[in-house]
Protein backbone atom coordinates (compact mmCIF):
# COMPACT_ATOMS: atom_id res chain seq x y z
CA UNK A 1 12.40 4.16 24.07
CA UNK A 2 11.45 4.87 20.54
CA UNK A 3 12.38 2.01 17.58
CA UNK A 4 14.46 3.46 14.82
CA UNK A 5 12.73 3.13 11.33
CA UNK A 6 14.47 1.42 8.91
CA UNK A 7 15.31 3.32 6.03
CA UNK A 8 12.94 4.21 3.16
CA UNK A 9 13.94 3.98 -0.37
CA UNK A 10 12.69 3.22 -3.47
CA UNK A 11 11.74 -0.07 -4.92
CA UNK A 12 14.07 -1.99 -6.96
CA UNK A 13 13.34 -5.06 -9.62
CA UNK A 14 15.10 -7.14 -7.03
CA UNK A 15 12.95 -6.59 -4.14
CA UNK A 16 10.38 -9.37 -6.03
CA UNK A 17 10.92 -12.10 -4.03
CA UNK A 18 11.26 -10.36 -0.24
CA UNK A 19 7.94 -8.32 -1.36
CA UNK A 20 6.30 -11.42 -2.20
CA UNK A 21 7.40 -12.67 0.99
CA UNK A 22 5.97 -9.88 3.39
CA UNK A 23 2.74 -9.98 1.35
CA UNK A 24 2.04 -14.08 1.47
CA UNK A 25 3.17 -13.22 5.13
CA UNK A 26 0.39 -10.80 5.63
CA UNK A 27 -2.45 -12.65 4.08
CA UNK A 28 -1.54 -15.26 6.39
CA UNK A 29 -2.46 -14.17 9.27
CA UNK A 30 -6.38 -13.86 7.53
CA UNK A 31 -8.37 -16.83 7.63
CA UNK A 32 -8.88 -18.00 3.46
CA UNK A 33 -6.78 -15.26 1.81
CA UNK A 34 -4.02 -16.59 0.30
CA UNK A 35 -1.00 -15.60 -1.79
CA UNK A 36 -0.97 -17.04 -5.19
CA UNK A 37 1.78 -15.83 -7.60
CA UNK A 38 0.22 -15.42 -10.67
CA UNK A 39 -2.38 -13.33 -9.20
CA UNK A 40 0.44 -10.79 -8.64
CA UNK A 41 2.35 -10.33 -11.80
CA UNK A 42 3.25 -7.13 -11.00
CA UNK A 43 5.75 -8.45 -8.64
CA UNK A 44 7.88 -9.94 -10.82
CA UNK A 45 9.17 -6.74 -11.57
CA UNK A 46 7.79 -3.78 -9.28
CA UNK A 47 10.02 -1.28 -9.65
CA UNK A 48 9.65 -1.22 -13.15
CA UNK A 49 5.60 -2.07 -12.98
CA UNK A 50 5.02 1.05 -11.09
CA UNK A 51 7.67 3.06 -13.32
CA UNK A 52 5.77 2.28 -16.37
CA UNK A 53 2.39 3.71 -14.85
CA UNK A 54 4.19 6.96 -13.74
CA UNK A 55 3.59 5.86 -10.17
CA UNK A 56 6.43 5.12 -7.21
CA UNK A 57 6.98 1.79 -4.90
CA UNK A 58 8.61 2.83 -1.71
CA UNK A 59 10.33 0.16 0.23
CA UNK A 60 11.43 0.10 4.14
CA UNK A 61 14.30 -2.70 4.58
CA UNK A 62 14.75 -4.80 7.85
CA UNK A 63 17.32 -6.68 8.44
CA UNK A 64 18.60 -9.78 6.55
CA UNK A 65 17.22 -8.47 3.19
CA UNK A 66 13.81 -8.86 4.25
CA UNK A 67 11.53 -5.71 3.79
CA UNK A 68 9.56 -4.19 6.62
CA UNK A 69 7.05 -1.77 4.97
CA UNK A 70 5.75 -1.33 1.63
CA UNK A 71 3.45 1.22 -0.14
CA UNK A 72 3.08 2.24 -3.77
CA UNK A 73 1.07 4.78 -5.23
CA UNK A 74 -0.04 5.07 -9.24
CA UNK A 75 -1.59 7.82 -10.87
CA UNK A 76 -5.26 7.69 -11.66
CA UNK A 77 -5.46 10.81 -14.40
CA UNK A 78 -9.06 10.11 -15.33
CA UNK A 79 -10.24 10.96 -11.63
CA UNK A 80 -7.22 13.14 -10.98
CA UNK A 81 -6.11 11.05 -8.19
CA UNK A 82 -3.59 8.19 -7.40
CA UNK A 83 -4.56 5.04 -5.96
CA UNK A 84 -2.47 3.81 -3.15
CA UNK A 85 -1.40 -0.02 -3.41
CA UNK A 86 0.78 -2.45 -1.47
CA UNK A 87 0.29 -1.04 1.71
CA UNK A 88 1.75 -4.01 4.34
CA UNK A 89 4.15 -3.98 7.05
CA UNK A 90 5.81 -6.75 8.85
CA UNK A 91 4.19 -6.88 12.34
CA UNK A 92 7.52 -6.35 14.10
CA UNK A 93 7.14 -2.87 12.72
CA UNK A 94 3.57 -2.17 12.90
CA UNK A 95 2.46 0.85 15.38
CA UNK A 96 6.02 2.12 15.07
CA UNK A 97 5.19 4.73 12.49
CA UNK A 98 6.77 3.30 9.59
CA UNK A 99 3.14 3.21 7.70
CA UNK A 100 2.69 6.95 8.49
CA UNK A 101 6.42 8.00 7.08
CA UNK A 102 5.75 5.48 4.21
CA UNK A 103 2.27 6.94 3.50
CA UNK A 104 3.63 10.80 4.01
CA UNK A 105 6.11 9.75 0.79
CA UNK A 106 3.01 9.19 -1.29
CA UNK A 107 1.03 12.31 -0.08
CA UNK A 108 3.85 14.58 -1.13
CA UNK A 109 3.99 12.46 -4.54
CA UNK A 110 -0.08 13.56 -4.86
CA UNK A 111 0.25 17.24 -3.53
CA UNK A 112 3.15 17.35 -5.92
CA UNK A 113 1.66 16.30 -8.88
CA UNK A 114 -1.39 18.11 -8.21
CA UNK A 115 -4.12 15.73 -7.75
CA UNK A 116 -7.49 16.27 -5.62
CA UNK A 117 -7.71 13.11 -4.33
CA UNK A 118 -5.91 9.67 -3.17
CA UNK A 119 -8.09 6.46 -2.97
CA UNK A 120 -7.65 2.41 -2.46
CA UNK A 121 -9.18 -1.02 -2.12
CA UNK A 122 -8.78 -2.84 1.01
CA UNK A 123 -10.08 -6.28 1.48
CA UNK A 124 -13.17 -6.46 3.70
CA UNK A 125 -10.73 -8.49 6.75
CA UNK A 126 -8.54 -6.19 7.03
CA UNK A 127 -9.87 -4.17 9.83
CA UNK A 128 -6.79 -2.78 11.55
CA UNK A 129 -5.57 -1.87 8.25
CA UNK A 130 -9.47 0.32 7.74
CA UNK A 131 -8.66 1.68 11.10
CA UNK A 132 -5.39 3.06 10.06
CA UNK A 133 -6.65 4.70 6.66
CA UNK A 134 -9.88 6.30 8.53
CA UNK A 135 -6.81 8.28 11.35
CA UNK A 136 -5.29 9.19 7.91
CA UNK A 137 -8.55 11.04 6.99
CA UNK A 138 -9.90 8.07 4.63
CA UNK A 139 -13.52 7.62 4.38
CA UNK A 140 -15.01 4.47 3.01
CA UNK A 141 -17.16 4.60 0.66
CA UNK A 142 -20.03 2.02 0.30
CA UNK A 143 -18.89 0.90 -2.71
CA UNK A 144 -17.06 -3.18 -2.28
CA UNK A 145 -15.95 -5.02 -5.10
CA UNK A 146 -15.06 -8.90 -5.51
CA UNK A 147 -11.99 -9.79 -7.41
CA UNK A 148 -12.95 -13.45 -7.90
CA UNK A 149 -9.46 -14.77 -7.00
CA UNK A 150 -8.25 -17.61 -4.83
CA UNK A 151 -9.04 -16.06 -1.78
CA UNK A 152 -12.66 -14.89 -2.98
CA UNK A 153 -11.64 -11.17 -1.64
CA UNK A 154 -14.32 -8.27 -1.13
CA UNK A 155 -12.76 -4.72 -1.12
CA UNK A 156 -13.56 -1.74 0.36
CA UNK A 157 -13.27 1.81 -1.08
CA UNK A 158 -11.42 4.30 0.72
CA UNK A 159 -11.08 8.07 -0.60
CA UNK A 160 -9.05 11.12 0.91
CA UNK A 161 -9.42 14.79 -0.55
CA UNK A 162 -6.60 16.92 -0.59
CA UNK A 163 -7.76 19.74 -2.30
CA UNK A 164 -9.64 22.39 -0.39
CA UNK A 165 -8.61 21.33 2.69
CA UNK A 166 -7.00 23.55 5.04
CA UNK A 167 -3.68 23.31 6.18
C-alpha cells in the first residue's frame, strides 16, 4: 500500500508559524541543536523572503494545518547556481517520497533558469539527511563551515552539476 503525498504548493506568509514548528521539531530530535527564533528571521515572512531573492519555498501540507515537507531554493547568480534551503520533513512522511517530489520542484526551477549547478549546507548531524542528498547525486565537498549560533552548528557542503550531464 503506497501513502498518498500531500499536496505541494507554494509557500505563503502564513505558513510562519507551522514552518517554524516542523523545523524546532526537526532539530529536536539532534542532541544540542536548537531552534531559536531570531536566528531565523526569514521565517517571519517566507514566502515573501524567498520572493525577494528570486527564489521559490515549496510547501507539502498535512493535516490540521501543520506542514509535512519543506524545501526552498534561491538563486546564487555569482556561481550560476541556486542553493537549496529548508529541506525538512515531518518523520510521519519521511521515506514516502515527498523529499524527492519536493526536491524534483526545485530541479526543474534550476534546469529552467539555466544554472550549472545546485548546492547546500547541511549541519554535520544530520546524517540521514547527507545520505539522501548523496542518492540525489550530491557530493560533499570538504569544505564545513561554523555558523556560531546557539546550537554551535558545523555544515557540510554539498554540490550537484546539472550541466553536461547526460540524460
Amino acid at each position: 500500500m503506497t501513502a498518498l503525498l500531500p499536496p505541494i504548493r507554494d509557500a505563503r506568509d502564513s505558513d510562519s508559524e507551522p514552518l517554524a514548528a516542523l523545523i524546532a521539531a526537526s532539530f529536536a530530535e539532534y542532541p544540542n541543536c536548537f531552534f531559536e527564533w531570531s536566528e531565523f528571521p526569514e521565517l517571519r515572512a517566507p514566502a515573501s523572503h524567498f520572493a525577494g531573492k528570486g527564489g521559490r519555498l515549496w510547501i507539502a501540507d498535512a493535516p490540521g494545518g501543520a506542514i509535512a515537507g519543506s524545501l526552498g531554493v534561491t538563486p546564487v547568480p555569482e556561481q550560476n547556481a541556486v542553493e537549496i534551503t529548508k529541506v525538512y520533513a515531518d518523520p510521519a512522511f519521511r521515506g514516502s517520497g515527498l523529499a524527492q517530489v519536493l526536491f524534483t520542484e526545485a530541479l526543474r526551477f534550476a534546469e529552467a533558469g539555466g544554472y550549472d549547478e545546485m548546492m547546500l549546507w547541511s549541519d554535520t548531524r544530520f546524517a540521514r539527511g547527507h545520505r539522501f542528498y548523496e542518492k540525489l547525486g550530491f557530493v560533499r565537498w570538504p569544505a564545513a563551515r561554523y555558523l556560531a549560533d546557539v546550537s554551535e552548528t558545523w555544515e557540510y557542503h554539498f554540490r550537484k552539476r546539472l550541466t553536461g550531464v547526460s540524460a
